[in-house]
Protein backbone atom coordinates (compact mmCIF):
# COMPACT_ATOMS: atom_id res chain seq x y z
CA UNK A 1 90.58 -44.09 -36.10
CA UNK A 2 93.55 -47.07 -35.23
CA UNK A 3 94.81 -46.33 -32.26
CA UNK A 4 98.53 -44.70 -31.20
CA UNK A 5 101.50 -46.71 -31.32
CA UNK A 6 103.81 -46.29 -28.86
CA UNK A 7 107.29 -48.86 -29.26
CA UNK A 8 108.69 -50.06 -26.42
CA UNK A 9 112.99 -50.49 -27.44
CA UNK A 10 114.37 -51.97 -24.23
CA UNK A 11 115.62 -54.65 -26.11
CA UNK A 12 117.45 -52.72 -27.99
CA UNK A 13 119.26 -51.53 -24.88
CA UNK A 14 119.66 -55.31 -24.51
CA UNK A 15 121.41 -56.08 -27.04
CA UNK A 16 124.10 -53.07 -26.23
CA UNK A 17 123.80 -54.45 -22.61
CA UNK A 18 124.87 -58.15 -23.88
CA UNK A 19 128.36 -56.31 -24.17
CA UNK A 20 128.31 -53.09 -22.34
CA UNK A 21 128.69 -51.22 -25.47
CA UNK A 22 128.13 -48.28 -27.17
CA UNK A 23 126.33 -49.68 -30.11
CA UNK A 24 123.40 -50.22 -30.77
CA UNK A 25 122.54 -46.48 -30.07
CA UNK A 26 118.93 -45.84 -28.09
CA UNK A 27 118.85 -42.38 -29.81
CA UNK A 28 119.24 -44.10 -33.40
CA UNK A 29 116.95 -46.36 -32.83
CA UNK A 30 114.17 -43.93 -31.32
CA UNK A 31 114.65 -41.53 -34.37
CA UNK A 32 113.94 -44.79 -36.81
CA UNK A 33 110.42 -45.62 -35.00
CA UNK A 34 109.37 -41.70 -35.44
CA UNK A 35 110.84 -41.73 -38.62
CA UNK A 36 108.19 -44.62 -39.52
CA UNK A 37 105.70 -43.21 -38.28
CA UNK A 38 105.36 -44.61 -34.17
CA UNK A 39 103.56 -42.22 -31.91
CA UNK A 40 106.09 -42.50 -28.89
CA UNK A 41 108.77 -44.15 -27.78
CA UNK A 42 108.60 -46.50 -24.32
CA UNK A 43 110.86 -47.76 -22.18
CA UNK A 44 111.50 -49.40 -18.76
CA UNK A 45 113.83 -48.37 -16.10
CA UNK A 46 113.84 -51.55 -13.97
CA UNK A 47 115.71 -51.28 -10.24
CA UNK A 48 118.29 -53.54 -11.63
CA UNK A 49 119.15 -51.54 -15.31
CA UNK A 50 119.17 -54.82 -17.08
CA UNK A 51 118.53 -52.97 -20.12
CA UNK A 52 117.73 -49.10 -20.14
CA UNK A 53 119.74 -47.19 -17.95
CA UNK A 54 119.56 -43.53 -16.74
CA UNK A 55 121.34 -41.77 -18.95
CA UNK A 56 119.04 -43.06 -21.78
CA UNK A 57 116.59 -41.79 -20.22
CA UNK A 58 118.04 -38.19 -20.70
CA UNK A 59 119.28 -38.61 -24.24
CA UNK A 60 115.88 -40.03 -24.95
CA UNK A 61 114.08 -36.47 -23.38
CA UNK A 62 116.60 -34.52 -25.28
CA UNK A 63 115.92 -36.68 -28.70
CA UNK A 64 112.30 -37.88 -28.95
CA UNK A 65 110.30 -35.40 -30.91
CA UNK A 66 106.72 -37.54 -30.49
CA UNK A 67 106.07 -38.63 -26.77
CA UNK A 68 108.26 -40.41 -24.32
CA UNK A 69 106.43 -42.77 -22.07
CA UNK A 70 108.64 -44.46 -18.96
CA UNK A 71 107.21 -47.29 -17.33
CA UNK A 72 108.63 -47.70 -13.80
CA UNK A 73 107.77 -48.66 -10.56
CA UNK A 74 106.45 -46.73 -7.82
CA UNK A 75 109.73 -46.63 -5.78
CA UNK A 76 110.84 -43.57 -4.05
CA UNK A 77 114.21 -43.64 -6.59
CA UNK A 78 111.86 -44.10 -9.18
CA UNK A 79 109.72 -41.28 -8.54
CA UNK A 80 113.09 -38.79 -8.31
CA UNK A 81 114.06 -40.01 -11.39
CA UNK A 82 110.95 -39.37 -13.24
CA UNK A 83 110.57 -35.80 -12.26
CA UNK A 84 114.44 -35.49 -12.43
CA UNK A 85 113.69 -36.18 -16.08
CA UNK A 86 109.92 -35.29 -16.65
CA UNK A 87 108.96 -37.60 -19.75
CA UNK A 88 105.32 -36.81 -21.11
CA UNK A 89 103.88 -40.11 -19.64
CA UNK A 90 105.23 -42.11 -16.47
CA UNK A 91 103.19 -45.85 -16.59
CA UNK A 92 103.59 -47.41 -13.22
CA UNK A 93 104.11 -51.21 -13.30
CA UNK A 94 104.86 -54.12 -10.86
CA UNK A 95 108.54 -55.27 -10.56
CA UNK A 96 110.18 -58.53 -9.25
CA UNK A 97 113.70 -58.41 -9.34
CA UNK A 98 113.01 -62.46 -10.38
CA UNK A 99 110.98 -62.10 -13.21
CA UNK A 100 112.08 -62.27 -16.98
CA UNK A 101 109.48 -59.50 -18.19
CA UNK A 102 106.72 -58.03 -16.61
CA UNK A 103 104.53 -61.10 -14.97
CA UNK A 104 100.85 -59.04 -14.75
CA UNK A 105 99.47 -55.68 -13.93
CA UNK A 106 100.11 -53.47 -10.58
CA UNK A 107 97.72 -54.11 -7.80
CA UNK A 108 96.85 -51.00 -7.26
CA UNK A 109 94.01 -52.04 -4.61
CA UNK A 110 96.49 -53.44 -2.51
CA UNK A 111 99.06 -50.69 -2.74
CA UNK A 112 96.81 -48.08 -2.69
CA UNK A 113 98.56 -45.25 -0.40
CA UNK A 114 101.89 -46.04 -2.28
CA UNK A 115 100.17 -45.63 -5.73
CA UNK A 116 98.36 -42.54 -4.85
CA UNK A 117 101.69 -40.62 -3.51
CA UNK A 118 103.09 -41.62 -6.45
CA UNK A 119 100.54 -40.13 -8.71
CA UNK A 120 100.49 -36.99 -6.82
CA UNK A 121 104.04 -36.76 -7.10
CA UNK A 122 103.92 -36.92 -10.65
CA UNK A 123 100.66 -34.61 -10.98
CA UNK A 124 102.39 -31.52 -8.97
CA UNK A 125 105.68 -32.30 -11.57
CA UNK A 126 103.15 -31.81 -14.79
CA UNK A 127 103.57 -35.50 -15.72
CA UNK A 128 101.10 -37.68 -16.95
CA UNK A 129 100.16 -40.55 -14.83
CA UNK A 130 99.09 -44.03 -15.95
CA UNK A 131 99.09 -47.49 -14.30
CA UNK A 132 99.60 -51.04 -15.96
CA UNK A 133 96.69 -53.15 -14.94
CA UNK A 134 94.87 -56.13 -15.32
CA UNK A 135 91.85 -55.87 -16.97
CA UNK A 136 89.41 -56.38 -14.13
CA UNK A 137 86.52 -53.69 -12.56
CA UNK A 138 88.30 -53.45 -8.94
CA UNK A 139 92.07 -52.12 -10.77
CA UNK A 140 89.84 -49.84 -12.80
CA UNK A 141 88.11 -48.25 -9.86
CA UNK A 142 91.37 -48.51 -7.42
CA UNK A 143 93.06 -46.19 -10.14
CA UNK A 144 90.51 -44.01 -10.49
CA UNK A 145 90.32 -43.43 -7.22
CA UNK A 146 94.64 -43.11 -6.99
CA UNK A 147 94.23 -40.30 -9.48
CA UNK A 148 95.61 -41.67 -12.28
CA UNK A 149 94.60 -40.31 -15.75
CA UNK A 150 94.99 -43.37 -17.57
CA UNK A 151 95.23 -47.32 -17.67
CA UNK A 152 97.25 -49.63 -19.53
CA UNK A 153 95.23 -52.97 -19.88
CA UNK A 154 97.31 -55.67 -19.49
CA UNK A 155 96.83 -58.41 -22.75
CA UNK A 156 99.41 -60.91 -21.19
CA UNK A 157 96.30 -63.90 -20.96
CA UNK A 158 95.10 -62.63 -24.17
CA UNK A 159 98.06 -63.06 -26.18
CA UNK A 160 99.50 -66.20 -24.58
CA UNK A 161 95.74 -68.19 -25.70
CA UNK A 162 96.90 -67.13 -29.13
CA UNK A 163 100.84 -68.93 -29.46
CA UNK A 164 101.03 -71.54 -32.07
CA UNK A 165 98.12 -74.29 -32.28
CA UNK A 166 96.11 -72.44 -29.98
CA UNK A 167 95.11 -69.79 -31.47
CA UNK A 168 92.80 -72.06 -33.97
CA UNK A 169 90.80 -74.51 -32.36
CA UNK A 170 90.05 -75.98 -28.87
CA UNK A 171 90.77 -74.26 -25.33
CA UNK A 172 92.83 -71.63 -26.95
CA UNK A 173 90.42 -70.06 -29.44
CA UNK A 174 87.95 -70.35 -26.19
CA UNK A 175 90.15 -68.63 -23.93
CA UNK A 176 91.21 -65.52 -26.56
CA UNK A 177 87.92 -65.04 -26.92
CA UNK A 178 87.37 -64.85 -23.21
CA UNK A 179 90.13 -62.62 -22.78
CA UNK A 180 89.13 -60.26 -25.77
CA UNK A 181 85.81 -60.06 -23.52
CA UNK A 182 87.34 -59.19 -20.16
CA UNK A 183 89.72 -56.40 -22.40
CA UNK A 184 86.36 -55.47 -24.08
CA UNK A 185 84.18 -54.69 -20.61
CA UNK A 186 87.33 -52.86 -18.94
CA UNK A 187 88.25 -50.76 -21.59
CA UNK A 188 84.55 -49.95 -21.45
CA UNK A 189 84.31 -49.24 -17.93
CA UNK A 190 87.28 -47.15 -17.71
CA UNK A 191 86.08 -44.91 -20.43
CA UNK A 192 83.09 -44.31 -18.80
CA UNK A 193 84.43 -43.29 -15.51
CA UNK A 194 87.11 -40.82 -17.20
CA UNK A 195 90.10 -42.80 -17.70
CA UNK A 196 92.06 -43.20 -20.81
CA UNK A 197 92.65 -46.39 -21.53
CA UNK A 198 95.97 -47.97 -23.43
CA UNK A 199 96.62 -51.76 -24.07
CA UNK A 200 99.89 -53.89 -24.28
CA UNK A 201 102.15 -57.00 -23.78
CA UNK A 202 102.41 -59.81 -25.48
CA UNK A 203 101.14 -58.42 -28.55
CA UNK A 204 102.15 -59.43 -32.02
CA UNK A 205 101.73 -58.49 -35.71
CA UNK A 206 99.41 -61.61 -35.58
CA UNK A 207 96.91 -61.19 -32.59
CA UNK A 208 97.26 -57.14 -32.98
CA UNK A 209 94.08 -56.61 -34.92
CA UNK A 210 91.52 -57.81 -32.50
CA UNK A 211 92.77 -55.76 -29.61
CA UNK A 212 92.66 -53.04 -32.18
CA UNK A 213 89.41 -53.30 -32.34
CA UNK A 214 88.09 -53.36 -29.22
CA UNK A 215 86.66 -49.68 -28.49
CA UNK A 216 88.21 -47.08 -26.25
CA UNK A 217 91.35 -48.12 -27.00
CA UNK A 218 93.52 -45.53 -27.89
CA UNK A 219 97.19 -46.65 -27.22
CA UNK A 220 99.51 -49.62 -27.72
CA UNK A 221 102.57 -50.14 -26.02
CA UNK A 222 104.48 -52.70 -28.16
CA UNK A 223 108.15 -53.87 -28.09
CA UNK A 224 109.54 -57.38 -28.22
CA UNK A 225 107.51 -58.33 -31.37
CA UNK A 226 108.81 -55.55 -32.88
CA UNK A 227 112.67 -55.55 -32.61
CA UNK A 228 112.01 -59.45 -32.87
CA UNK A 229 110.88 -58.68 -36.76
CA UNK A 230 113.64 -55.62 -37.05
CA UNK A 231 116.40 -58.44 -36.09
CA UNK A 232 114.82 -60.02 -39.52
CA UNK A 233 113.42 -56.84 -42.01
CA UNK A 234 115.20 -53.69 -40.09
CA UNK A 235 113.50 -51.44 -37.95
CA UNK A 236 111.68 -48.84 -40.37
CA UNK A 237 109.98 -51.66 -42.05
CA UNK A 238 108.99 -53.49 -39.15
CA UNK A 239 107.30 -50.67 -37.03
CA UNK A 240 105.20 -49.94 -40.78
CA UNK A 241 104.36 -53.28 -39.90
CA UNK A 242 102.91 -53.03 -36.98
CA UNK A 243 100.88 -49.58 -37.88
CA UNK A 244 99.70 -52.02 -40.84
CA UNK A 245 98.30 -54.30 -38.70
CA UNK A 246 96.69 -52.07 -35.62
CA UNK A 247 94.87 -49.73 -38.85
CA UNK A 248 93.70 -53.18 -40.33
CA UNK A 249 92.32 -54.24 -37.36
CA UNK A 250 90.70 -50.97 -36.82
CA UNK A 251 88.75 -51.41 -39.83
């Protein structure tokens, strides 16, 4: 079975953000993905609302029929917010106010105490936990032991070894293939010690398929590929798209 697919529309919100208006609508654009079939809607609310802000957040809960995932960070405001607005999934992630998207997965090792508050907080509110990690054995076991219920394998290396040229031949091709090994031995490892395990960023309609087919995987968080390709062939057609690829790569 190909796994869920969950679409990240931030950028979306950054588009309505480029002028501070209304349009395009959040809500719309939600509706369209479960229209075409996506699993869940996810967004980020960053510290610095760059692009989703929080009233999206409660249209969103008050609109999305499938399953709303938020990925935020651990903050105190964060953590308010979240059970202020109880989405079915909360995916804790790293932030730097600096960075133009998310740089790598959440050390969880070396933010232990703050991670495992967090989860509790969002346990005793009835909402599920995950954390955005790298894929290496040390994250796994640091969020099993912070209670989390699931991890989000971060495919950042992965997909950058597959841009352009080197994707084919040479250090590239060496270094996917690597990658696709490290992603295949953690989603491994987490399913064996009770963990769901979910998979995203940097993912494309083009380097999609192997991920898909690494097992244990049951969830993709996708986004900037996707309204990339809506910008081109509208939104319905391009989240088909990206089901079309994740069930071909399943096969």
């Amino acid at each position: 079975m190909a796994a869920r697919l969950n679409v990240n529309i931030d950028h979306v919100a950054t588009v309505r953000q480029a002028r501070r208006a209304p349009e395009p609508s959040l809500v719309a654009a939600a509706m369209i993905c479960e229209q075409a079939g996506a699993d869940g809607i996810t967004v980020h609310l960053r510290g610095d609302r760059r692009h989703i802000q929080d009233a999206d957040l409660a249209a969103l809960r008050g609109s999305v029929t499938t399953y709303l995932n938020v990925e935020m960070s651990v903050s105190e405001e964060m953590m308010g917010i979240a059970l202020g607005v109880r989405p079915d999934a909360v995916s804790l992630v790293p932030e730097n106010p600096n960075e133009v998207t998310t740089e790598g997965g959440l050390d969880v090792r070396a933010n232990s105490d703050a991670v495992a508050a967090a989860i509790k907080r969002l346990g005793d509110g009835g909402v599920f936990a995950s954390i955005f990690i790298d894929p290496d054995a040390g994250q796994i076991a640091a969020a099993r032991d912070a209670g989390a219920q699931q991890v989000e394998l971060c495919t950042a290396l992965y997909a950058e070894a597959t841009l352009g040229a080197r994707a084919v031949h040479g250090e590239g091709a060496a270094r996917a293939a690597a990658e696709l090994q490290r992603l295949r031995e953690a989603a491994a490892l987490a399913s064996q010690i009770g963990l769901k395990v979910a998979a995203g960023h940097g993912l494309t309609y083009r380097n999609v398929g192997a991920v898909a087919r690494v097992a244990g995987i049951e969830e993709f968080n996708i986004g900037h590929n996707i309204i990339a390709r809506a910008v081109l062939v509208g939104l319905d057609s391009a989240v088909r798209e990206m089901r079309e690829a994740i069930r071909r790569g399943a096969r």
